[in-house]
C-alpha atoms as a PDB file:
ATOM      1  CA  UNK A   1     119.173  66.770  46.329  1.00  0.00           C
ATOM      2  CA  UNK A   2     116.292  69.161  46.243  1.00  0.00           C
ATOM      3  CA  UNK A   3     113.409  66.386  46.393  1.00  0.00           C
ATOM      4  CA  UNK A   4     115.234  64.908  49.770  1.00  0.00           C
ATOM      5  CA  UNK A   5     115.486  68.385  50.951  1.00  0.00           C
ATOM      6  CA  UNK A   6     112.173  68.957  50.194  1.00  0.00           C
ATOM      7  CA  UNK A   7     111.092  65.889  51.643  1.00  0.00           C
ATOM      8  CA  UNK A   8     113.228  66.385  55.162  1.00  0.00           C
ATOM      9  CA  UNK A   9     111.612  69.825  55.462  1.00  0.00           C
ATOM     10  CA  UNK A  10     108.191  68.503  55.240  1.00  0.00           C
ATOM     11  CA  UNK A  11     109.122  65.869  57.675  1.00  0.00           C
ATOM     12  CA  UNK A  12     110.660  68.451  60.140  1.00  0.00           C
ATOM     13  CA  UNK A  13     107.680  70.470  59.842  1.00  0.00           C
ATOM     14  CA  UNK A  14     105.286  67.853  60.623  1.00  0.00           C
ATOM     15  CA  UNK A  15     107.262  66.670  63.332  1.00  0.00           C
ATOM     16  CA  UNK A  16     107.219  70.442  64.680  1.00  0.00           C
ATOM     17  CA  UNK A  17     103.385  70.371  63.776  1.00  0.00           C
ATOM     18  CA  UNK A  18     102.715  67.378  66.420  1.00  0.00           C
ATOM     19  CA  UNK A  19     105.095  68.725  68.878  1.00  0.00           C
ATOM     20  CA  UNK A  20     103.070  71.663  69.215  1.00  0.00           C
ATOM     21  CA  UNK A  21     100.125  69.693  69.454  1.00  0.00           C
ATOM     22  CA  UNK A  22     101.194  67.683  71.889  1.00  0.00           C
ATOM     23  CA  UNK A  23     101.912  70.851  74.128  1.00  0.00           C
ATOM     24  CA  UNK A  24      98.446  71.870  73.975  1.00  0.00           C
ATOM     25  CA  UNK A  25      99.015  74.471  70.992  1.00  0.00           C
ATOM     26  CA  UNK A  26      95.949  74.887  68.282  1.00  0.00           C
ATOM     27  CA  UNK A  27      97.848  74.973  65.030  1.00  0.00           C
ATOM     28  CA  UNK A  28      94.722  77.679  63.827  1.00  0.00           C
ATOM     29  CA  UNK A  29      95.429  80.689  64.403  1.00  0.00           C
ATOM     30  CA  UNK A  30      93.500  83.743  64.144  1.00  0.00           C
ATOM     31  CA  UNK A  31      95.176  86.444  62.248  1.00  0.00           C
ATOM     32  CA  UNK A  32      95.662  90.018  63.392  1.00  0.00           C
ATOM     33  CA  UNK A  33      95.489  88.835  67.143  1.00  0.00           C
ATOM     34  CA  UNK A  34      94.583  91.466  68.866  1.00  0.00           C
ATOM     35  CA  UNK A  35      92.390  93.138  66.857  1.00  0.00           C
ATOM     36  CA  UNK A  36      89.499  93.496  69.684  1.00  0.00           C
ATOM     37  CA  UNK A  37      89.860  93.795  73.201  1.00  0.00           C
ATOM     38  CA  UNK A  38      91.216  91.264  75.258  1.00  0.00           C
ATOM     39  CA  UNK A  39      89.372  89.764  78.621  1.00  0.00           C
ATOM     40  CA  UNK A  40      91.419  89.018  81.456  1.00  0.00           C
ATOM     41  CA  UNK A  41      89.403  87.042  83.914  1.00  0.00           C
ATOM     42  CA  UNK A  42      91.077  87.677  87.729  1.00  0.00           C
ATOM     43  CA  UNK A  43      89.248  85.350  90.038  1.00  0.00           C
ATOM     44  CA  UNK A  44      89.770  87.252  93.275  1.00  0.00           C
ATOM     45  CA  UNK A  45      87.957  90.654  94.413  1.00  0.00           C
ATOM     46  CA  UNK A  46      89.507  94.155  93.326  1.00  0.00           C
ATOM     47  CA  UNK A  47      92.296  95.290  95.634  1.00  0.00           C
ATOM     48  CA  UNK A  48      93.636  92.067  96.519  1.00  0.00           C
ATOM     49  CA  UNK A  49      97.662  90.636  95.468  1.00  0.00           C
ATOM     50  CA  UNK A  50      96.708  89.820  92.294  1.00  0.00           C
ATOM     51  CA  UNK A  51      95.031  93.099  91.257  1.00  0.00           C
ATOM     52  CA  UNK A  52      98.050  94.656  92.365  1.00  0.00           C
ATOM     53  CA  UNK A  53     100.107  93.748  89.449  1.00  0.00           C
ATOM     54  CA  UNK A  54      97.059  92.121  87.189  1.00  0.00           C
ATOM     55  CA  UNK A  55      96.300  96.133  86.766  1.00  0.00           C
ATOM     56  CA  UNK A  56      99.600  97.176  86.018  1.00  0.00           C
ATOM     57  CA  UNK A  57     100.454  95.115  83.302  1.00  0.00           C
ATOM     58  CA  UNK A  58      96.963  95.539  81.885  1.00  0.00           C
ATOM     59  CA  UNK A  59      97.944  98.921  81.295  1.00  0.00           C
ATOM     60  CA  UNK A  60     101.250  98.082  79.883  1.00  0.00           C
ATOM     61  CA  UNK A  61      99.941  95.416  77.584  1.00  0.00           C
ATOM     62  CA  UNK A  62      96.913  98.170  76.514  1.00  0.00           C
ATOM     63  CA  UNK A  63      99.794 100.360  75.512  1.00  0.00           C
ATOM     64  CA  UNK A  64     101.687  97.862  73.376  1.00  0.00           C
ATOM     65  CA  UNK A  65      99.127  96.451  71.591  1.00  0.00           C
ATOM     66  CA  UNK A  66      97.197  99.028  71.013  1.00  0.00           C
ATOM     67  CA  UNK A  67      93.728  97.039  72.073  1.00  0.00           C
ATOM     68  CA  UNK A  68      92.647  97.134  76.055  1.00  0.00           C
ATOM     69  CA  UNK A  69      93.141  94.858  78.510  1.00  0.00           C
ATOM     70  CA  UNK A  70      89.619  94.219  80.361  1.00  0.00           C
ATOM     71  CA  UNK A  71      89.973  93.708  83.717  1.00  0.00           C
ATOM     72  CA  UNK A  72      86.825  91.328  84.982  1.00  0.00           C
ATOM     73  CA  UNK A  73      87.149  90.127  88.822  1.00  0.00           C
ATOM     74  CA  UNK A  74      85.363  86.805  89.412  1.00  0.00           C
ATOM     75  CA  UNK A  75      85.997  86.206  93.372  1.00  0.00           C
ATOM     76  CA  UNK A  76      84.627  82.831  95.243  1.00  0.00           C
ATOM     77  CA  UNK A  77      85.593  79.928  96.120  1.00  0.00           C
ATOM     78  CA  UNK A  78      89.445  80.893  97.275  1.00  0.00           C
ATOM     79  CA  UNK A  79      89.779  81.786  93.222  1.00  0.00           C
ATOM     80  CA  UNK A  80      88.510  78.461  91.898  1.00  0.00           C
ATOM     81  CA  UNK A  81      84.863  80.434  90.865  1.00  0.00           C
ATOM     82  CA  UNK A  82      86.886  82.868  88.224  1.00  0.00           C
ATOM     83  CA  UNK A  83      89.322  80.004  87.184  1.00  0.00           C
ATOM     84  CA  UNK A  84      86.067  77.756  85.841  1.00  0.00           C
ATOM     85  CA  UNK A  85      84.425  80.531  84.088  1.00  0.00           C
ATOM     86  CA  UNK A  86      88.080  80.851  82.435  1.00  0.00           C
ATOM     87  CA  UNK A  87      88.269  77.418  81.710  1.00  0.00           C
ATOM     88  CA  UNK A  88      85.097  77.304  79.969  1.00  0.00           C
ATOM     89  CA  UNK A  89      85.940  80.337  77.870  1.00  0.00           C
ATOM     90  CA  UNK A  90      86.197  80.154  73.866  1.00  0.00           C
ATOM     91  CA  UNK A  91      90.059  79.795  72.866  1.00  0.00           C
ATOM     92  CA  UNK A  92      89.646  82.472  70.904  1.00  0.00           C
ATOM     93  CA  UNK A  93      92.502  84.194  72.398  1.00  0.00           C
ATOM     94  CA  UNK A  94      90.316  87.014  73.648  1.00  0.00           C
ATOM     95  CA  UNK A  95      90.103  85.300  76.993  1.00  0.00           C
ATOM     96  CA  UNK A  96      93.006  85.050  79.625  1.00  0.00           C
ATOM     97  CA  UNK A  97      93.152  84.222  83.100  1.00  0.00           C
ATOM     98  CA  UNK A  98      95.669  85.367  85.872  1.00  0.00           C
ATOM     99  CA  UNK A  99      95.674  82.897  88.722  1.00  0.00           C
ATOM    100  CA  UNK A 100      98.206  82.435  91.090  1.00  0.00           C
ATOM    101  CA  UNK A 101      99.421  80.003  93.556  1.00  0.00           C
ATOM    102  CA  UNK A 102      96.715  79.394  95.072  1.00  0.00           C
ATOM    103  CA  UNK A 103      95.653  77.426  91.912  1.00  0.00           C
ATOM    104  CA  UNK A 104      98.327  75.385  92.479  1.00  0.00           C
ATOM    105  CA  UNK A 105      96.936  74.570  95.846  1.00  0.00           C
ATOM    106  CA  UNK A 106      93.588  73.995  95.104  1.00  0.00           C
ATOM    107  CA  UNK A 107      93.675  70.200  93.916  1.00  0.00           C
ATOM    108  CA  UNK A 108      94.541  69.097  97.630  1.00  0.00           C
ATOM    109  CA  UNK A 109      92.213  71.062  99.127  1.00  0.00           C
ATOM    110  CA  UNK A 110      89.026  71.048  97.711  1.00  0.00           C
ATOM    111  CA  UNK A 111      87.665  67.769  96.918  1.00  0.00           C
ATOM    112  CA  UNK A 112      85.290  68.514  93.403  1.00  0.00           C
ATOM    113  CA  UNK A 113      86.584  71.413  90.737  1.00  0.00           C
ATOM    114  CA  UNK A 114      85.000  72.155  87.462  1.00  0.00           C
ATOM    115  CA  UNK A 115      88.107  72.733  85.926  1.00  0.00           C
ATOM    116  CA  UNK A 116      91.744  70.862  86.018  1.00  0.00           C
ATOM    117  CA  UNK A 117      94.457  73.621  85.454  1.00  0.00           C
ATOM    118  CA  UNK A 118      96.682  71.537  83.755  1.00  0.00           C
ATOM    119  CA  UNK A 119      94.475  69.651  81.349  1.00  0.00           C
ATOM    120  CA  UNK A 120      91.854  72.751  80.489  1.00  0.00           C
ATOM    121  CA  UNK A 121      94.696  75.706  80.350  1.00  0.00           C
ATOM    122  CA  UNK A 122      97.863  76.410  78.424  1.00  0.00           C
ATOM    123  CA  UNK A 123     100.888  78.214  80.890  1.00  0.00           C
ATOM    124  CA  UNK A 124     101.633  81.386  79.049  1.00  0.00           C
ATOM    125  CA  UNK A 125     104.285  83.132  81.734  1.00  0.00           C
ATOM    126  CA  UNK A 126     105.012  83.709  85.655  1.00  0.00           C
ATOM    127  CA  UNK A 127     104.506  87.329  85.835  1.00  0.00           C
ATOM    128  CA  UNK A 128     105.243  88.303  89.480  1.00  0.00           C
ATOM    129  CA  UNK A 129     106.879  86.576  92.020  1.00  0.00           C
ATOM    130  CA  UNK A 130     106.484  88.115  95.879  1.00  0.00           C
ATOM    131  CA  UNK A 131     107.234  86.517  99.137  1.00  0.00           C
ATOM    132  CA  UNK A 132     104.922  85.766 101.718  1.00  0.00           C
ATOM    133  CA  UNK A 133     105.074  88.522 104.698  1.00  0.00           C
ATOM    134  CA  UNK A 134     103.551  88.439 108.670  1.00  0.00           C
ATOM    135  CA  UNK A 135     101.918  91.117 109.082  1.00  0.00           C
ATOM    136  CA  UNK A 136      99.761  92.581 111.797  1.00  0.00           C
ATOM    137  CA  UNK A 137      97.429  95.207 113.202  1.00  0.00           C
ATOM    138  CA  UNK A 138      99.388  97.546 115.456  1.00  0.00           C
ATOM    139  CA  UNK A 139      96.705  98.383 117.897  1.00  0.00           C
ATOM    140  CA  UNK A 140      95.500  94.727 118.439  1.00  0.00           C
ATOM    141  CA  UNK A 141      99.414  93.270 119.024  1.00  0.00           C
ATOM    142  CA  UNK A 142     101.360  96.051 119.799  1.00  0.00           C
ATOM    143  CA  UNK A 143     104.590  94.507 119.613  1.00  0.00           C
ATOM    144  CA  UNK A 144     107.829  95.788 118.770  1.00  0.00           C
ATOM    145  CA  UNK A 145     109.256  92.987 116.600  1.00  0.00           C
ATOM    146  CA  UNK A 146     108.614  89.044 115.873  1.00  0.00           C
ATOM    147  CA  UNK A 147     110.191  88.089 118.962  1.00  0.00           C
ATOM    148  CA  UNK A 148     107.610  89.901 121.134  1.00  0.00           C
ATOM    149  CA  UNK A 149     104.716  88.348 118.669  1.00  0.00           C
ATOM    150  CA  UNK A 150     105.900  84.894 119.314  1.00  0.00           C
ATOM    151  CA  UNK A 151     105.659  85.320 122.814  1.00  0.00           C
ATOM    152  CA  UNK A 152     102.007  86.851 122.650  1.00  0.00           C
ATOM    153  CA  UNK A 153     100.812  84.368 120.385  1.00  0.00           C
ATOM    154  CA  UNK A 154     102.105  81.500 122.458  1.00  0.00           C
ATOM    155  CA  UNK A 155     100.815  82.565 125.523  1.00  0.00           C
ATOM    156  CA  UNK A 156      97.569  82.803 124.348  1.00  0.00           C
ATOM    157  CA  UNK A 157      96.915  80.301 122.657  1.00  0.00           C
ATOM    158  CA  UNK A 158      93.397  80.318 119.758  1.00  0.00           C
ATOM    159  CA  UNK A 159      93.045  83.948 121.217  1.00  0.00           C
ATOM    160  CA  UNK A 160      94.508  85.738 118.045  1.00  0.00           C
ATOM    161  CA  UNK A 161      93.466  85.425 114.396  1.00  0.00           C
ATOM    162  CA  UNK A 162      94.819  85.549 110.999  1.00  0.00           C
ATOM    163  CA  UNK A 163      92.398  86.665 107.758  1.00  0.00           C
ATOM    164  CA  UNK A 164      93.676  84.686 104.628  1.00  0.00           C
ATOM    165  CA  UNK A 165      92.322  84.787 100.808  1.00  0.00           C
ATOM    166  CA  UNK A 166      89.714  81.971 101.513  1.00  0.00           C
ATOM    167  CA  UNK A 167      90.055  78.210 102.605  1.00  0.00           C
ATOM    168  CA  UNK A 168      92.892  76.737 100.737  1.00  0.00           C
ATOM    169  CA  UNK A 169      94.513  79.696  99.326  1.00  0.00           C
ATOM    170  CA  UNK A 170      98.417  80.423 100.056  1.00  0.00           C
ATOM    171  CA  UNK A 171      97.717  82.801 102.942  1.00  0.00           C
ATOM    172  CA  UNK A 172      95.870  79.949 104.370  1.00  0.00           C
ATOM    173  CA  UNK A 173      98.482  77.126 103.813  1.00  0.00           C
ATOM    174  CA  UNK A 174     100.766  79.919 105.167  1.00  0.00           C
ATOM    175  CA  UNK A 175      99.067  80.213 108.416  1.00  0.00           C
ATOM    176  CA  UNK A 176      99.092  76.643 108.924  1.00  0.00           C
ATOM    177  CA  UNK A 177     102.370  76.080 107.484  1.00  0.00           C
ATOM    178  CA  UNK A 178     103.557  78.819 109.972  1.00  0.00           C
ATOM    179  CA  UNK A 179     101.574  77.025 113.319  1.00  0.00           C
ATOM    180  CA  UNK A 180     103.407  73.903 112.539  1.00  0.00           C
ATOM    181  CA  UNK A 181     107.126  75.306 112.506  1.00  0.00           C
ATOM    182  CA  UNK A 182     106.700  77.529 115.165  1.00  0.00           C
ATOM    183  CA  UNK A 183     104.391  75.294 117.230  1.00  0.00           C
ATOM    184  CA  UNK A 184     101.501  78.028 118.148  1.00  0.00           C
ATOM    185  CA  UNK A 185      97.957  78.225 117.394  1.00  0.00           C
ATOM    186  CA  UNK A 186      96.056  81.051 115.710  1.00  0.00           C
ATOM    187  CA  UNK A 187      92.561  81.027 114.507  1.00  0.00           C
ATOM    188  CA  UNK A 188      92.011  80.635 110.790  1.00  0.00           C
ATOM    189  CA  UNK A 189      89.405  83.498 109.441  1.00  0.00           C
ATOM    190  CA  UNK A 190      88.817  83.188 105.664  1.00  0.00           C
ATOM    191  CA  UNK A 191      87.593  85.755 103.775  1.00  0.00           C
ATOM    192  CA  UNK A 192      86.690  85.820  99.620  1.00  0.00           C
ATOM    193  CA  UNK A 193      89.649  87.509  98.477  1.00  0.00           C
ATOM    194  CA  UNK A 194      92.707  88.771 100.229  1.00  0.00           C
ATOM    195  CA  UNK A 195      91.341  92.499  99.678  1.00  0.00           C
ATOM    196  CA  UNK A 196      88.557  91.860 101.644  1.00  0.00           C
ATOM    197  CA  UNK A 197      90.611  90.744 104.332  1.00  0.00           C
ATOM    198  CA  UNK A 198      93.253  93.149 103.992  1.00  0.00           C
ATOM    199  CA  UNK A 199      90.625  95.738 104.983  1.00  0.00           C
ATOM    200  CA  UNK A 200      89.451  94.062 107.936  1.00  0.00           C
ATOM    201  CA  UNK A 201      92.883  93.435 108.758  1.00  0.00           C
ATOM    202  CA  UNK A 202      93.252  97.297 108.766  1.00  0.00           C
ATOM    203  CA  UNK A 203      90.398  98.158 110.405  1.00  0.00           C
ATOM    204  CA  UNK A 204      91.265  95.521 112.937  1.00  0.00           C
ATOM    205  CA  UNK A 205      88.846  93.184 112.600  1.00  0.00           C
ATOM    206  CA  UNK A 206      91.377  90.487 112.364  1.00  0.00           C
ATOM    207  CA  UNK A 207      95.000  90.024 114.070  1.00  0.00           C
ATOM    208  CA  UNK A 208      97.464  89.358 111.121  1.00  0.00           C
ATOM    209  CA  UNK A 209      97.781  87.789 107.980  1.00  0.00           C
ATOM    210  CA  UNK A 210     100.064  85.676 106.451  1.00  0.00           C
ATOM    211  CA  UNK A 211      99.967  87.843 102.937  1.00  0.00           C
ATOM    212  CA  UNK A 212     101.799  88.038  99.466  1.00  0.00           C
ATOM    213  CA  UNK A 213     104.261  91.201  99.604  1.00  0.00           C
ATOM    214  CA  UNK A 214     102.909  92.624  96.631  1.00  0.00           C
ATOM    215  CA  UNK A 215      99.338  93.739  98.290  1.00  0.00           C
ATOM    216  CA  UNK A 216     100.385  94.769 101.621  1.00  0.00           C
ATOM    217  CA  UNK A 217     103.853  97.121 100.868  1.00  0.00           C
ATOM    218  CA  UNK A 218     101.802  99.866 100.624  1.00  0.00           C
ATOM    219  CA  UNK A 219     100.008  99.493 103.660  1.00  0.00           C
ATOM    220  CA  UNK A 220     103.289  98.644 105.480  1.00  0.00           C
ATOM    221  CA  UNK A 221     104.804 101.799 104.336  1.00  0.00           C
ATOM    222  CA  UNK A 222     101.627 103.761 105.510  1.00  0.00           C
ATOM    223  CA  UNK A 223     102.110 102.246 108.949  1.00  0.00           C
ATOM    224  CA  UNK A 224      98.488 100.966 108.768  1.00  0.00           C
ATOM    225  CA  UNK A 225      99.797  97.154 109.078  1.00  0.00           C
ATOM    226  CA  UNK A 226     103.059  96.461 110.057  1.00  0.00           C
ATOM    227  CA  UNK A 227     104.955  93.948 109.087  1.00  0.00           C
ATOM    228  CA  UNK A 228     107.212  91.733 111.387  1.00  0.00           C
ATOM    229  CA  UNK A 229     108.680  88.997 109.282  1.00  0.00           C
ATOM    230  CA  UNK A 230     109.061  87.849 105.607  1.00  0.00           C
ATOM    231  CA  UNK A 231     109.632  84.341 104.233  1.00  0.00           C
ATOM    232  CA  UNK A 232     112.418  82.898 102.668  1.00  0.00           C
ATOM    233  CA  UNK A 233     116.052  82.712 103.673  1.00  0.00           C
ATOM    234  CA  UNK A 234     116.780  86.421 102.224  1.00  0.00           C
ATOM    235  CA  UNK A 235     116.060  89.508 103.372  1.00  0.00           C
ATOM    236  CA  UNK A 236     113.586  91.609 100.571  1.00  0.00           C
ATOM    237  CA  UNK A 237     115.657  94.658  98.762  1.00  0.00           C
ATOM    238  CA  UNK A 238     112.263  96.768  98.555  1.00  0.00           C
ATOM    239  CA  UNK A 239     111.996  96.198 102.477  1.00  0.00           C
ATOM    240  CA  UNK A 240     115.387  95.353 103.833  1.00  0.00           C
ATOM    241  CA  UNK A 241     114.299  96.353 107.341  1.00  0.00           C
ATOM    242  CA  UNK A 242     111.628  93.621 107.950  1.00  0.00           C
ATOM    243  CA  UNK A 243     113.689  90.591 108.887  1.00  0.00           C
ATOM    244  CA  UNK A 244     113.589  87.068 107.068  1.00  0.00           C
ATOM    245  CA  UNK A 245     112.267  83.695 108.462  1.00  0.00           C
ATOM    246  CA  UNK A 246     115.706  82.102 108.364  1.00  0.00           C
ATOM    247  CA  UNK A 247     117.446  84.688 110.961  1.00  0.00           C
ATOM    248  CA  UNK A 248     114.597  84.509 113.040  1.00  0.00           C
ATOM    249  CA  UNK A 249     114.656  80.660 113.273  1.00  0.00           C
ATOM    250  CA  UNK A 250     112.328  79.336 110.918  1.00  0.00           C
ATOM    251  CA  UNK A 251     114.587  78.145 108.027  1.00  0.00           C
ATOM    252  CA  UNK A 252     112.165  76.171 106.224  1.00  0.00           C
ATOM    253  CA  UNK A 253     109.384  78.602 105.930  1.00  0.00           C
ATOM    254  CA  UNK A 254     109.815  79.581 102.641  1.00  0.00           C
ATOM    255  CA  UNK A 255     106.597  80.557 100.934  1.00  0.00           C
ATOM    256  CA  UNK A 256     106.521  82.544  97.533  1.00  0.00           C
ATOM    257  CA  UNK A 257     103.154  83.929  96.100  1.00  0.00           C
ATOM    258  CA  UNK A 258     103.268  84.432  92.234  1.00  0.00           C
ATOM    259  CA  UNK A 259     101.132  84.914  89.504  1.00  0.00           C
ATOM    260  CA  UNK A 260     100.540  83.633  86.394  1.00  0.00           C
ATOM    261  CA  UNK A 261      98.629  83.980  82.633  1.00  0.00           C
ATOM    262  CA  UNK A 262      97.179  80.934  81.135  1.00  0.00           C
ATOM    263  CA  UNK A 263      95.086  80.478  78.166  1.00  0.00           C
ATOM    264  CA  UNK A 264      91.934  78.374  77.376  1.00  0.00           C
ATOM    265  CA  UNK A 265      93.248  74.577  76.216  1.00  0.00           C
ATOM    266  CA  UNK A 266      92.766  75.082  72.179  1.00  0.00           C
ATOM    267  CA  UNK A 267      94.328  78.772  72.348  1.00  0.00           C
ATOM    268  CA  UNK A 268      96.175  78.731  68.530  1.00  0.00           C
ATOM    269  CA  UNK A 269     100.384  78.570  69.183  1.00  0.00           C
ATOM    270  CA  UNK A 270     100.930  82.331  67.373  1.00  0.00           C
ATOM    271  CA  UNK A 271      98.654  84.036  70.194  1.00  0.00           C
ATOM    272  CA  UNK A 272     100.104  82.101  72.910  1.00  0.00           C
ATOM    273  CA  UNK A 273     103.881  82.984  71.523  1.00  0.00           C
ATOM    274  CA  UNK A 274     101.823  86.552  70.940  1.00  0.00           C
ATOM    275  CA  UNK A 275     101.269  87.131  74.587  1.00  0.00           C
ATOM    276  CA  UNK A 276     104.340  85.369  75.811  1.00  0.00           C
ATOM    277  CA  UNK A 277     106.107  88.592  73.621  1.00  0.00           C
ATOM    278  CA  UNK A 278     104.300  90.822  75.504  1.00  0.00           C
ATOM    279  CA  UNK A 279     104.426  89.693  78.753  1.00  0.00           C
ATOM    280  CA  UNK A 280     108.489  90.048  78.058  1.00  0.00           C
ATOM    281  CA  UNK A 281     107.920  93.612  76.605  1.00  0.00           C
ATOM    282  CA  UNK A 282     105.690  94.965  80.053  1.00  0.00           C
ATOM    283  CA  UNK A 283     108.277  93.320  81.918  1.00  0.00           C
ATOM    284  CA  UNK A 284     110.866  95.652  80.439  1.00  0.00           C
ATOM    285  CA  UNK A 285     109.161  98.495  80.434  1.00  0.00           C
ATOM    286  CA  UNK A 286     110.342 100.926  83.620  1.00  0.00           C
ATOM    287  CA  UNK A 287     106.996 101.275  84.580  1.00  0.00           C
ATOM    288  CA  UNK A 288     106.380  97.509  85.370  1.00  0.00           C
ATOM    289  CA  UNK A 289     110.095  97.409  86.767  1.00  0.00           C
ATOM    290  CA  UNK A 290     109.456 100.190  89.290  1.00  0.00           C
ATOM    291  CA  UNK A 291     106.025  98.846  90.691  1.00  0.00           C
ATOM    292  CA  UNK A 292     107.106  95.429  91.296  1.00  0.00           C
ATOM    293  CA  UNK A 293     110.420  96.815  92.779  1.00  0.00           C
ATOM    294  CA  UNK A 294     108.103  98.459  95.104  1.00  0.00           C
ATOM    295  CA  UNK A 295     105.900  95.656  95.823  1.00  0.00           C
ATOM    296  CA  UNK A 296     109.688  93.899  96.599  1.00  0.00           C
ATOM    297  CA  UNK A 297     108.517  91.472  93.309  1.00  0.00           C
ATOM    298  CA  UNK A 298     110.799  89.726  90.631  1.00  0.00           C
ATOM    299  CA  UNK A 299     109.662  88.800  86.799  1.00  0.00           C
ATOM    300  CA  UNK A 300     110.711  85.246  86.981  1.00  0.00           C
ATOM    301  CA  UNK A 301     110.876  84.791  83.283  1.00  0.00           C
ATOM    302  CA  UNK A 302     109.252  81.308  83.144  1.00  0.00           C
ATOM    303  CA  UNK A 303     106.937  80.784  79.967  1.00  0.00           C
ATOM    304  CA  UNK A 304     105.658  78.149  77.933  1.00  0.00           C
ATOM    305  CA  UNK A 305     105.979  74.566  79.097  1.00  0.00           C
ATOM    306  CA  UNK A 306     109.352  76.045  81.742  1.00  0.00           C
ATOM    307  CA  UNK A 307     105.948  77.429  83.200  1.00  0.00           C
ATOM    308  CA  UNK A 308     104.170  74.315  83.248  1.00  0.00           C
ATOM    309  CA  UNK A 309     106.808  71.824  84.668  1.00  0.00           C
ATOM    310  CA  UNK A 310     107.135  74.496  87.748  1.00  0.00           C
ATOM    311  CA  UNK A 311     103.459  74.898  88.157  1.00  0.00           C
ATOM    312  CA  UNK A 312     103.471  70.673  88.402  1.00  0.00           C
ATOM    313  CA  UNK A 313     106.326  70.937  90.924  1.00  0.00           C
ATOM    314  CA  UNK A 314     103.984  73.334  92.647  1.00  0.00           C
ATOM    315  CA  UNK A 315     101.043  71.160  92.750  1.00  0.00           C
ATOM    316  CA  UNK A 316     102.932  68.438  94.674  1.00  0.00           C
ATOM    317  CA  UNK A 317     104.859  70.624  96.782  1.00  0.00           C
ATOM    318  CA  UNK A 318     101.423  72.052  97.985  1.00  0.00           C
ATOM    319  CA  UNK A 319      99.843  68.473  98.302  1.00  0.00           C
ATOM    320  CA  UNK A 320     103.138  67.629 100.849  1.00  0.00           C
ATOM    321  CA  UNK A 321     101.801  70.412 103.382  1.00  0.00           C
ATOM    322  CA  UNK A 322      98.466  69.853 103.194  1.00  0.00           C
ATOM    323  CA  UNK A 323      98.972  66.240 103.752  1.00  0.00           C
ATOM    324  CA  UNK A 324     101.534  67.296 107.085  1.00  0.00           C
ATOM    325  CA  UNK A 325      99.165  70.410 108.178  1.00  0.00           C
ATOM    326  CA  UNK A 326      95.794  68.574 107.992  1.00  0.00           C
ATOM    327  CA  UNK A 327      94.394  71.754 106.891  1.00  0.00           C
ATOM    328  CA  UNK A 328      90.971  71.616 105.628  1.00  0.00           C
ATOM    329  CA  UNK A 329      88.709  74.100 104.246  1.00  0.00           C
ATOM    330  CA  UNK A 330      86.361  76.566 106.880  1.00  0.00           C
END
């Protein structure tokens, strides 16, 4: 009785064994994880979307584990220059990279990467979730809602201008996504990192942008920017006033930016369950609750391969509208 218990349990652990190998999981792990700090490559500019919540949680995850969360922006290339350095790392565990949609994106849009983000990463966790919002410069369209926008933009049309993230990035699919369901035509002006054009946006160097909630509620609620429409079929709880694509007859434009951690392929299964934990513990903290409430984000609680699968649904959603929008890069 013992000897076939024995002998089931070592079958059932190396079953378990090539499970986890098969899900990209280094059975090595190295012990004491963290016991140095950790980098966390962000491949956009500082003050974009995914700064705004890459930072906070940073600080949260500094706090738990006692060992700092280093911050190193890699912009270019509409976040596919950061994501290769990332890819390349050691999978030591002492590397992570926060993408984001856009990554998602990338695969339809530009024809050559250096990295594949399913075959050279591991999905850790979704760790924001924002809608996409419209937002625009005050002084250059001085409209009172959407409804006076649409008529601006489609009487003029090529004369305005939206600033996105970079060619193929969300706020660029966005735009274009946005041009085909409501039938105008805006200029596309990309920038290398949606901070960069967030400023110019402000300064009014460009028209509008079709941006991730997260990195422009602040400027919304300063009244530098304001916004006249966010996507999606609901109305967002952190800005209930700004009305929702559905209600203002677009019910298809439903466009969600969110960001994710992923490890170098190789990264050993106890630090990947390791920062899973902790992305679940900064999630429950009150400090991460209140500033994604304020950016009007959600914690999705996706991890692991639940991660994965929707990042592969993601890939082929994005190929669908590139394929109907003909977008191409600038």
């Amino acid at each position: 009785m013992n000897n076939t218990f024995s002998n089931s349990r070592r079958q059932w652990l190396g079953l378990s064994a090539a499970a986890l190998a098969t899900l990209g999981f280094d059975l090595h792990a190295e012990p004491g994880w963290p016991n140095k700090p950790v980098n966390l490559i962000v491949p956009f500019p500082a003050g974009g979307g995914t700064d705004a919540f890459a930072r906070p949680f940073s600080a949260q995850f500094s706090k738990l584990t006692g060992k700092t969360l280093v911050i190193d922006n890699r912009g270019g290339a509409g976040g596919n220059l950061g994501a290769g350095v990332a890819a390349k790392a050691a999978p030591d565990g002492y590397t992570l990279f926060m993408g984001a949609v856009h990554h998602s994106i990338a695969p339809s849009m530009y024809p050559k990467l250096d990295y594949d983000l399913e075959r050279d990463f591991v999905p850790l966790a979704i760790v924001a979730s924002v809608p996409h919002v419209l937002v625009v410069n005050p002084k250059n369209m001085p409209v009172a809602d959407y409804k006076g926008f649409l008529e601006q933009v489609k009487s003029k049309p090529g004369r305005f201008n939206y600033g996105s993230a970079g060619g193929g990035t969300s706020h660029h699919l966005a735009g274009e996504l946005f041009k085909l369901q409501s039938k105008t035509f805006i200029t596309h002006i990309p920038y290398r990192g949606s901070g960069p054009a967030l400023q110019d946006l402000i300064a009014g160097n460009v028209d509008m942008m079709f941006d991730g909630l997260g990195s422009s509620a602040q400027h919304i609620k300063g009244g530098r920017i304001k916004a006249l429409m966010v996507s999606g079929n609901k109305r967002n709880p952190a800005f209930p006033d700004i009305p929702c694509a559905a209600e203002l007859g677009l019910p298809d434009y439903n466009v969600t930016t969110w960001y994710g951690l992923w490890a170098p392929k190789g990264t050993s299964a106890d630090v990947q369950a390791r920062v899973i934990e902790e992305v679940r513990k900064a999630a429950a903290t009150e400090d991460i609750k209140t500033s994604w409430a304020n950016n009007g984000a959600e914690f999705p609680n996706l991890t692991g391969p639940q991660f994965g699968s929707f990042v592969n649904g993601e890939i082929k959603k994005w190929a669908a509208v590139v394929k109907a929008s003909g977008a191409k890069l600038d």
